[in-house]
N, C-alpha and C. Protein backbone atom coordinates (compact mmCIF):
# COMPACT_ATOMS: atom_id res chain seq x y z
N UNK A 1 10.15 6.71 -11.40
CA UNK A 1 10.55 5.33 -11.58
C UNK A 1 10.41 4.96 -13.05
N UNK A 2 11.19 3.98 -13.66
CA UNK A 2 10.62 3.80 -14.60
C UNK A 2 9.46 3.01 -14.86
N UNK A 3 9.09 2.60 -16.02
CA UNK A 3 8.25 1.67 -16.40
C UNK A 3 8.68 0.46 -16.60
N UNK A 4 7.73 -0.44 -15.46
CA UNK A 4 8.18 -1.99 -15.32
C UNK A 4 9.40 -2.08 -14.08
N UNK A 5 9.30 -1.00 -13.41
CA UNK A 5 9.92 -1.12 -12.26
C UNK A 5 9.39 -1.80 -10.87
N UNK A 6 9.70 -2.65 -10.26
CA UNK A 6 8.67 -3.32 -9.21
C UNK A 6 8.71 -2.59 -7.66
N UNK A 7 7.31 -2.68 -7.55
CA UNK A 7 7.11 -2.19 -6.20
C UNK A 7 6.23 -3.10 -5.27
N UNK A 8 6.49 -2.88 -4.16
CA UNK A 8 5.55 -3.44 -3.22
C UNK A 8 5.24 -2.82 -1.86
N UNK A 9 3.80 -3.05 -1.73
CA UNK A 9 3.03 -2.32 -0.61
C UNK A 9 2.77 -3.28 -0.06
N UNK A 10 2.21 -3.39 1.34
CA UNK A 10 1.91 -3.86 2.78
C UNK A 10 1.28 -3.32 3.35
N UNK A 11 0.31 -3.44 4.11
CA UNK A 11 -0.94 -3.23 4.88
C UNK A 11 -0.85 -3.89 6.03
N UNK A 12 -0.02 -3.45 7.58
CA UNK A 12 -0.22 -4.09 8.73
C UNK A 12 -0.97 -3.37 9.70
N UNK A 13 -1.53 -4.13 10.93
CA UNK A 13 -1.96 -4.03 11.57
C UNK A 13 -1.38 -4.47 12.88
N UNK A 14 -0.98 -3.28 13.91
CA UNK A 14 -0.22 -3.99 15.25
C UNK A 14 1.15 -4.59 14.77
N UNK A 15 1.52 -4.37 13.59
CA UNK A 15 2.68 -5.21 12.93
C UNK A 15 2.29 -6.63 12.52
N UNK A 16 1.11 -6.71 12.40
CA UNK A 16 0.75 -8.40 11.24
C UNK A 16 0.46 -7.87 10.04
N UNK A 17 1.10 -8.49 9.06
CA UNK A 17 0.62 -7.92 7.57
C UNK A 17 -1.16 -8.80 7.27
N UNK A 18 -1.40 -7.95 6.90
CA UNK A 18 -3.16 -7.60 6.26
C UNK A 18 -3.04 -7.84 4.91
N UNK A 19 -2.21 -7.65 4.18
CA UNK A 19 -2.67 -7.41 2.50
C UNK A 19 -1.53 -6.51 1.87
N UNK A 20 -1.01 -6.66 0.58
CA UNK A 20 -0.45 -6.10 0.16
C UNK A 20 -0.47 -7.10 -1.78
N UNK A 21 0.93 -6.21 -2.42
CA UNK A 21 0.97 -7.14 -3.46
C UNK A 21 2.08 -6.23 -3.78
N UNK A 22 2.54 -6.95 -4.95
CA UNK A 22 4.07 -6.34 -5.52
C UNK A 22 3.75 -6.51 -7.35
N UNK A 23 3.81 -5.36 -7.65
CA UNK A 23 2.87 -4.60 -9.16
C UNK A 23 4.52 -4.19 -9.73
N UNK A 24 4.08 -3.71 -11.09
CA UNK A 24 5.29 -3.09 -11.78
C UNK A 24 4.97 -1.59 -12.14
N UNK A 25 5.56 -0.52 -11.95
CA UNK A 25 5.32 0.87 -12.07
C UNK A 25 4.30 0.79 -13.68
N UNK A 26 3.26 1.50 -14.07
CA UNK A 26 3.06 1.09 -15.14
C UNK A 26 2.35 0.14 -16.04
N UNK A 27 2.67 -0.76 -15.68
CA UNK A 27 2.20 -2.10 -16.22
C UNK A 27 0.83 -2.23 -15.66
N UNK A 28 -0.28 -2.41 -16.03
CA UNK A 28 -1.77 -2.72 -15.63
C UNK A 28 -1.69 -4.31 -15.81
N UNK A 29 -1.67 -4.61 -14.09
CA UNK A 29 -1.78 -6.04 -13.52
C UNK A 29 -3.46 -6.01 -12.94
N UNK A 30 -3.97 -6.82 -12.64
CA UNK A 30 -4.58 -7.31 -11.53
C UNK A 30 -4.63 -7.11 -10.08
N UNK A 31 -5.57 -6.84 -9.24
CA UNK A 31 -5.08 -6.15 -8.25
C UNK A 31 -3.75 -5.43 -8.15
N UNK A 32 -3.55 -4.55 -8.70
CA UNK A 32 -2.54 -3.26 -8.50
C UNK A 32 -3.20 -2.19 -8.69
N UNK A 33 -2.87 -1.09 -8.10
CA UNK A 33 -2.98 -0.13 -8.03
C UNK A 33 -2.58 0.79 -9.70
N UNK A 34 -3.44 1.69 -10.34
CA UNK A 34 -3.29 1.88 -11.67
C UNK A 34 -2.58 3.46 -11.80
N UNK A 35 -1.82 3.65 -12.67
CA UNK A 35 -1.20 5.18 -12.28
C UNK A 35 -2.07 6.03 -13.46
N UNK A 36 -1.72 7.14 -12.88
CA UNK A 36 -2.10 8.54 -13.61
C UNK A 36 -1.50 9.66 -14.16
N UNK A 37 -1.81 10.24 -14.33
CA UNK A 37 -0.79 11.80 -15.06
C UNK A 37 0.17 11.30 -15.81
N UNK A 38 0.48 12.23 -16.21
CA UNK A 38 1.60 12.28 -17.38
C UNK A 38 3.05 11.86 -16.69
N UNK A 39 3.28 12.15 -15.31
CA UNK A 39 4.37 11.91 -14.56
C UNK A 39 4.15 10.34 -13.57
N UNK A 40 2.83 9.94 -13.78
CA UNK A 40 2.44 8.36 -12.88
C UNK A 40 2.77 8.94 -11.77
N UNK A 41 1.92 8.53 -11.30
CA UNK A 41 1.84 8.46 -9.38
C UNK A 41 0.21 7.24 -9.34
N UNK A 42 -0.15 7.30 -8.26
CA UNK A 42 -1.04 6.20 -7.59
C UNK A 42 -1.37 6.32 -6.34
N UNK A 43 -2.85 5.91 -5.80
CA UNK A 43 -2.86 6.14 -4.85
C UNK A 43 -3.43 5.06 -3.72
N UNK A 44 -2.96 4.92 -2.91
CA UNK A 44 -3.10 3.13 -2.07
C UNK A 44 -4.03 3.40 -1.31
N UNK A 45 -5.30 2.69 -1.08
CA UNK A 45 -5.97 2.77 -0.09
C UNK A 45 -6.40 1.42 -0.06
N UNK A 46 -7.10 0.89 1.21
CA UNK A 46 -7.12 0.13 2.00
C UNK A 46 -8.42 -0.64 2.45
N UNK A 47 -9.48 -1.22 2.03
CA UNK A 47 -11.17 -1.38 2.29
C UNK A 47 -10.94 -2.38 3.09
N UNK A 48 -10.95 -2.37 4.25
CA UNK A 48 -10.69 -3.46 5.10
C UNK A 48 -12.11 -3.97 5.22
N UNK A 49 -12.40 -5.69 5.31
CA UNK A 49 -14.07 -6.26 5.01
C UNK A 49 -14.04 -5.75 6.82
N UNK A 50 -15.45 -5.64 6.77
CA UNK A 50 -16.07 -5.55 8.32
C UNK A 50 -15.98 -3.80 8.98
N UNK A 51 -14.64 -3.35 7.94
CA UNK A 51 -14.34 -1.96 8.48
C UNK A 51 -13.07 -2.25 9.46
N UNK A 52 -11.95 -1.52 10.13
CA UNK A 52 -10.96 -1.20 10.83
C UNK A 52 -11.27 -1.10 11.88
N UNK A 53 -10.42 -2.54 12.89
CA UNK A 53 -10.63 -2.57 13.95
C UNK A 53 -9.76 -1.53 14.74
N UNK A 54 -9.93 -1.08 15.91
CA UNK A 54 -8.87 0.06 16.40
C UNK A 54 -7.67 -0.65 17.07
N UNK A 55 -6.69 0.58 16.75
CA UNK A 55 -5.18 -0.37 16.49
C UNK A 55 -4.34 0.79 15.56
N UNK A 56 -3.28 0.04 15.66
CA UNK A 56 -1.91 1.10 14.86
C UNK A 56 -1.69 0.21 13.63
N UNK A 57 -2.22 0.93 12.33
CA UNK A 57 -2.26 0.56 11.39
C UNK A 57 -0.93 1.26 10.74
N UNK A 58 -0.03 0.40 9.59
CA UNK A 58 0.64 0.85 8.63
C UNK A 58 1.08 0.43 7.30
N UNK A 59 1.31 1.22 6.29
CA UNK A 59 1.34 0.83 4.67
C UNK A 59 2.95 0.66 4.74
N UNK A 60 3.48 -0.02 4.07
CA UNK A 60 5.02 -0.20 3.95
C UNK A 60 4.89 -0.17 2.65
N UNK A 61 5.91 0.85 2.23
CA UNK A 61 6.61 0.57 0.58
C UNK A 61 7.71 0.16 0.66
N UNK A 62 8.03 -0.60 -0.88
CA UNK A 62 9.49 -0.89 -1.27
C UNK A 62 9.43 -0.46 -2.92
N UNK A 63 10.72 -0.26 -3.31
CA UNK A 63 10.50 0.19 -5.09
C UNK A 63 12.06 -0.81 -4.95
N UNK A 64 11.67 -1.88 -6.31
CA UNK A 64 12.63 -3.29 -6.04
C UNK A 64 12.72 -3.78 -4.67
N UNK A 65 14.31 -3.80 -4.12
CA UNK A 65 14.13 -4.99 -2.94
C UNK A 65 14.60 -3.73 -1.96
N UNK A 66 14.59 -2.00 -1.94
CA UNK A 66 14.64 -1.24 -1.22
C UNK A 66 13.52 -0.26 -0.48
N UNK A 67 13.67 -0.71 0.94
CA UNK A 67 12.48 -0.37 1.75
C UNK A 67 12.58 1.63 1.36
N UNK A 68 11.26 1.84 1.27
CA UNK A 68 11.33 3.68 0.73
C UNK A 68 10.73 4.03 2.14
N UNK A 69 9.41 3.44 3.23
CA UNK A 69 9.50 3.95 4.02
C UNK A 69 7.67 3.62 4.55
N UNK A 70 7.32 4.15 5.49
CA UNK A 70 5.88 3.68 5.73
C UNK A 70 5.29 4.31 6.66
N UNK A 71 4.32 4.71 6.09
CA UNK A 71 3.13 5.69 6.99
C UNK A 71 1.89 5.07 7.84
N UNK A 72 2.01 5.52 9.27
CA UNK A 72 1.41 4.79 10.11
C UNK A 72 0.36 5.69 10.83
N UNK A 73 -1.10 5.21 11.29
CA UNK A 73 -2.34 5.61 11.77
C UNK A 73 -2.57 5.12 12.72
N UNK A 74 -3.52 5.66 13.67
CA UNK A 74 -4.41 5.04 14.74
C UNK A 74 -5.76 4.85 14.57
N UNK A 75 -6.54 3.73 14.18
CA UNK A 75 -8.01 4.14 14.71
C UNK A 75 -8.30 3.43 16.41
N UNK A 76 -8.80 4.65 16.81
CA UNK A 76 -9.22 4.59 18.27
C UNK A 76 -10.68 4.01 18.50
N UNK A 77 -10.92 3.34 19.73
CA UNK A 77 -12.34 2.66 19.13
C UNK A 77 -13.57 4.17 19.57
N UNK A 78 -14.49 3.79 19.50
CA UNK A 78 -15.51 4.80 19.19
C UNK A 78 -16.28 4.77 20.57
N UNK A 79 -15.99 6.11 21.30
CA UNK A 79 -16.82 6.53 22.23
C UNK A 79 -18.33 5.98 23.00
């Protein structure tokens, strides 16, 4: 991507959004996520307060106003 390209992440739960924000590739904002290497990449993770209730959790990306795609989890509750 280039630099100063906008992206945005999402954090749902059951399909309710949780948290997210929309950063520029690059650019060191405030809550965003900060890149690395010589080629930028980043990596999203998630500190939910209280810890993750069990449920079908998922991250949604977009890079501008095009959805790229979104990776989805289960936490199961605990035995």
């Amino acid at each position: 991507m280039n630099r100063g390209a906008t992206w945005t992440y999402g954090w749902y739960r059951e399909g309710e959004y949780l948290d997210g924000n929309t950063c520029l590739w690059w650019i060191r904002l405030p809550d965003c996520p900060y890149m690395v290497g010589e080629n930028g990449f980043t990596f999203l993770y998630y500190r939910r307060p209280g810890g993750y209730d069990p449920g079908t959790y998922e991250v949604r990306i977009w890079i501008e106003d095009r959805f790229q795609g979104a990776y989805r989890f289960v936490i199961v509750p605990a035995p």
